[in-house]
Each structure stands twice: as structure tokens, then as C-alpha cells.
C-alpha atoms as a PDB file:
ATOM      1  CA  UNK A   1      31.354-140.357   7.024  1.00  0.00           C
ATOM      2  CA  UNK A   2      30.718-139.981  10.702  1.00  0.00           C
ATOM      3  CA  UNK A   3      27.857-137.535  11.615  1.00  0.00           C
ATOM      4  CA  UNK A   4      29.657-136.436  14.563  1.00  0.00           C
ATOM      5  CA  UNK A   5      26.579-135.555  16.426  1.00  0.00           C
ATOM      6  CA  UNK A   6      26.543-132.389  18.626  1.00  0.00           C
ATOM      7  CA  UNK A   7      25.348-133.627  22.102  1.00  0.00           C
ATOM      8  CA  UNK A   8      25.177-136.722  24.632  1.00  0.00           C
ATOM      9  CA  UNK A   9      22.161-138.753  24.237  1.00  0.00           C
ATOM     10  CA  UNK A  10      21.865-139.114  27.790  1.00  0.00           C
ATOM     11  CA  UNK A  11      22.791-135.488  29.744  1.00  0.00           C
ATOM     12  CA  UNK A  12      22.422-133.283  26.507  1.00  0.00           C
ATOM     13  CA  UNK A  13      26.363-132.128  27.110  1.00  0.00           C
ATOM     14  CA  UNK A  14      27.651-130.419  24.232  1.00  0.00           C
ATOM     15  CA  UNK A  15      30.043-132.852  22.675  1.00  0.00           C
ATOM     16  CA  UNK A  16      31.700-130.232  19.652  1.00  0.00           C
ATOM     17  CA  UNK A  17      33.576-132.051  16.828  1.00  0.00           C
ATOM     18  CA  UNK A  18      37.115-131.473  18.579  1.00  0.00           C
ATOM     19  CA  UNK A  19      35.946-133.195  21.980  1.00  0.00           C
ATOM     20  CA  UNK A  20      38.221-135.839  22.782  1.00  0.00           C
ATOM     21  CA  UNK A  21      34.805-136.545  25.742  1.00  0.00           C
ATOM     22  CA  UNK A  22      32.630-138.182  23.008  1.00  0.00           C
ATOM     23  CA  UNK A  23      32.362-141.790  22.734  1.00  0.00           C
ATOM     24  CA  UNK A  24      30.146-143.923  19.741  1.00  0.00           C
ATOM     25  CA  UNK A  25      29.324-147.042  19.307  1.00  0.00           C
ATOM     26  CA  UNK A  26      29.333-148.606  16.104  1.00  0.00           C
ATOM     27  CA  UNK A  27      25.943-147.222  14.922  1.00  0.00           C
ATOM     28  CA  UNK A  28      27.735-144.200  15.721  1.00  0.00           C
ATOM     29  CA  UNK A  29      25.164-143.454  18.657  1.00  0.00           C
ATOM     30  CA  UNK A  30      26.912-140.549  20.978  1.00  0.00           C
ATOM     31  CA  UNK A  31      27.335-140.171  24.883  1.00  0.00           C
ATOM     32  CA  UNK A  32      29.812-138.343  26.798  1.00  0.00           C
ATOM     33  CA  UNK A  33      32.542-140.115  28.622  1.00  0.00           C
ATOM     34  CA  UNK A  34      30.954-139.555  32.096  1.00  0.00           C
ATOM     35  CA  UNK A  35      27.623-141.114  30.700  1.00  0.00           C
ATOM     36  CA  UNK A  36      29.332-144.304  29.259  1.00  0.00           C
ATOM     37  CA  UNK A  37      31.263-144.774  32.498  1.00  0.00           C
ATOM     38  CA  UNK A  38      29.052-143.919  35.088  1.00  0.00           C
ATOM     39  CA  UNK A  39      25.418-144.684  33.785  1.00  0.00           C
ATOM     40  CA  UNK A  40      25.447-146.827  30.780  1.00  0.00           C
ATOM     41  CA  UNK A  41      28.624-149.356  31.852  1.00  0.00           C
ATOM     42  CA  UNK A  42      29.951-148.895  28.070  1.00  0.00           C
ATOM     43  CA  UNK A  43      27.084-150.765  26.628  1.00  0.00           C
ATOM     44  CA  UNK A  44      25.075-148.821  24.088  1.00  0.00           C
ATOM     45  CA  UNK A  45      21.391-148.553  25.347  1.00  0.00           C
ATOM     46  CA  UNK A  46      20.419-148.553  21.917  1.00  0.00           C
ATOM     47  CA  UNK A  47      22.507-151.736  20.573  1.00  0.00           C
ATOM     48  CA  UNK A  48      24.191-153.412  23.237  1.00  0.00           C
ATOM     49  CA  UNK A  49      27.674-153.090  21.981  1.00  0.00           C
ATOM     50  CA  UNK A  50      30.586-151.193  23.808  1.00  0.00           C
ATOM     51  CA  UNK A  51      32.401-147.786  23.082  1.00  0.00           C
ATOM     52  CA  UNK A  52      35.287-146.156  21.508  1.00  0.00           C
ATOM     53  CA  UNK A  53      36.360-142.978  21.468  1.00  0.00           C
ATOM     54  CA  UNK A  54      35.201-141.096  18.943  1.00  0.00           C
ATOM     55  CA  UNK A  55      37.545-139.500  16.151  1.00  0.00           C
ATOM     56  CA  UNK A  56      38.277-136.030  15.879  1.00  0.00           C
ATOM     57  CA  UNK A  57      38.017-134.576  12.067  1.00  0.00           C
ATOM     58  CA  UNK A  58      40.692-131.835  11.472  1.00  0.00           C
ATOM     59  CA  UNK A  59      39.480-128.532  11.616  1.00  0.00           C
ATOM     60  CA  UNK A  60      41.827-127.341   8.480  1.00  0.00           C
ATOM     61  CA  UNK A  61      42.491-128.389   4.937  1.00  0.00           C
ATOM     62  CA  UNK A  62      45.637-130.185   5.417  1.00  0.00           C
ATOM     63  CA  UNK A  63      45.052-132.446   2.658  1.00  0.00           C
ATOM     64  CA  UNK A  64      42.138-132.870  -0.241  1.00  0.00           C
ATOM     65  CA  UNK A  65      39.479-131.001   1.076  1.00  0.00           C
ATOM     66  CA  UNK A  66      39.418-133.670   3.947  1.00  0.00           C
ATOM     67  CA  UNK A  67      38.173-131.612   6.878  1.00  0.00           C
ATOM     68  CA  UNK A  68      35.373-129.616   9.053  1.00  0.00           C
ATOM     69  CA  UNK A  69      34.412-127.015   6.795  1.00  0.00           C
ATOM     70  CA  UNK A  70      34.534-129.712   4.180  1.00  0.00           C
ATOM     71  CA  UNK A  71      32.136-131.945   5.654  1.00  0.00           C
ATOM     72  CA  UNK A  72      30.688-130.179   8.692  1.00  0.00           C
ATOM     73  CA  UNK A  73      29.504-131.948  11.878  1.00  0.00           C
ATOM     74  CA  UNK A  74      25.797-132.681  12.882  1.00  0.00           C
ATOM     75  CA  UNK A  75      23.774-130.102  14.403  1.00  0.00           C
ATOM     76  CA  UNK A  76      20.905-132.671  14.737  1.00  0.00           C
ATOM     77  CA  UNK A  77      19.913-133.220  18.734  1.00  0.00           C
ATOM     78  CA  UNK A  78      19.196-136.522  19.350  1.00  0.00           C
ATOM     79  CA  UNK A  79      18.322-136.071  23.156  1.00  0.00           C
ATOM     80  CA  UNK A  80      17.054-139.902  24.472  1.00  0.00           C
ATOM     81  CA  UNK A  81      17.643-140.163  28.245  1.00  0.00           C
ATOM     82  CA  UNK A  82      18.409-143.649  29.554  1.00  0.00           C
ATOM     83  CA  UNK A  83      16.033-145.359  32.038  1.00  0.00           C
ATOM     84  CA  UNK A  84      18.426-145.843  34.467  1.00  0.00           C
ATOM     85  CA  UNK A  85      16.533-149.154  35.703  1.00  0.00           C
ATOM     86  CA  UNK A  86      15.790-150.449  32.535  1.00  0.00           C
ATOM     87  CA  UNK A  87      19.563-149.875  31.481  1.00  0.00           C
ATOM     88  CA  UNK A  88      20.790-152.228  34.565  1.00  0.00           C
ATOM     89  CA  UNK A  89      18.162-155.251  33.511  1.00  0.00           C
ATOM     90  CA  UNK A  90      19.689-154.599  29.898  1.00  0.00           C
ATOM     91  CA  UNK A  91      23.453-154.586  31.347  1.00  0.00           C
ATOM     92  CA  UNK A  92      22.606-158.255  33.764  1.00  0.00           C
ATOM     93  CA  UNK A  93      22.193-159.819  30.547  1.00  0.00           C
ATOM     94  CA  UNK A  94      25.015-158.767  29.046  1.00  0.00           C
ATOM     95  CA  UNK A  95      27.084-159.891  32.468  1.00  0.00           C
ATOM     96  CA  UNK A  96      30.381-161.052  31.730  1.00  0.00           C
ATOM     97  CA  UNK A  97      30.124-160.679  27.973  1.00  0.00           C
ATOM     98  CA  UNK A  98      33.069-158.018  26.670  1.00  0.00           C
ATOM     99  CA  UNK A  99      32.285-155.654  23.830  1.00  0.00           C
ATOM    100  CA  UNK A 100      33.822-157.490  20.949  1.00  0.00           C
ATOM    101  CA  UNK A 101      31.419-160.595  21.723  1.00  0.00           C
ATOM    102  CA  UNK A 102      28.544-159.329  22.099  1.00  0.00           C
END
């Protein structure tokens, strides 16, 4: 079950369970859209691996008890600003490598 955390690691944006802004990685770690485009080049800071859009769970019971009041999303912060520097030696070795090979 994804946590659907509340916020971008990076800028601390509010990223609520119906935001179609938040991306995850495959560990599920969360960044806004801006962030992954603009700062972190969609590699994860904290894995290496690349982005995807991350799923919106229906807000009503339209089926089995499969929703957001159900299962409820993350209100745990987890606020980890990238070192922008650091971030680009990270991304050089990654040059040239797409997501689904790293």
C-alpha cells in the first residue's frame, strides 16, 4: 500500500493524496513535479532511479472498502532538501543511463 506521503522532500510543497504534481520513485520517495524536473533531473537523490507519477487513491468507496478513508494517506513529513551540488556529481554518473537501467 502506498504511503502517499504529504509533502515534497525537496521544497516541503504540499503534495495531498489527489495531486496529480507528486512523483515517487520506486521506494516510493516523494517530490513535486517542479523538483524532479528542475532540480533533481528525475533521478531519485535517495536511490538513483527515475520517476513516475504517482497514483491517485479514490476518495470514495466505489468498491470493497478500497479507498481514502479506508486507508488514509501519510501525514508523516519527511522534509530532506537536496544538495544541489552534490545532486549534479550524483546525476554525471548516471550520464546517459535511462531510468529502467539504472
Amino acid at each position: 500500500m502506498l504511503e502517499l506521503r504529504p509533502t515534497c522532500e525537496h521544497c516541503n510543497r504540499a503534495l495531498p493524496p489527489a495531486s496529480t504534481e507528486a512523483r515517487i520513485c520506486s521506494f516510493e520517495c516523494t517530490f513535486c513535479a517542479g523538483c524532479v524536473e528542475r532540480v533533481l533531473g528525475n533521478v531519485c537523490p535517495n536511490c538513483g532511479g527515475g520517476f513516475a507519477p504517482r497514483p491517485v487513491r479514490p476518495a470514495h468507496d466505489r468498491r470493497g472498502g478500497n479507498f481514502l478513508g479506508h486507508y488514509p494517506a501519510s501525514t508523516v513529513v519527511k522534509h530532506r532538501p537536496v544538495d544541489a551540488a552534490a545532486h549534479a556529481l550524483f546525476i554525471a554518473t548516471l550520464a546517459g543511463v535511462p531510468p529502467d537501467a539504472r
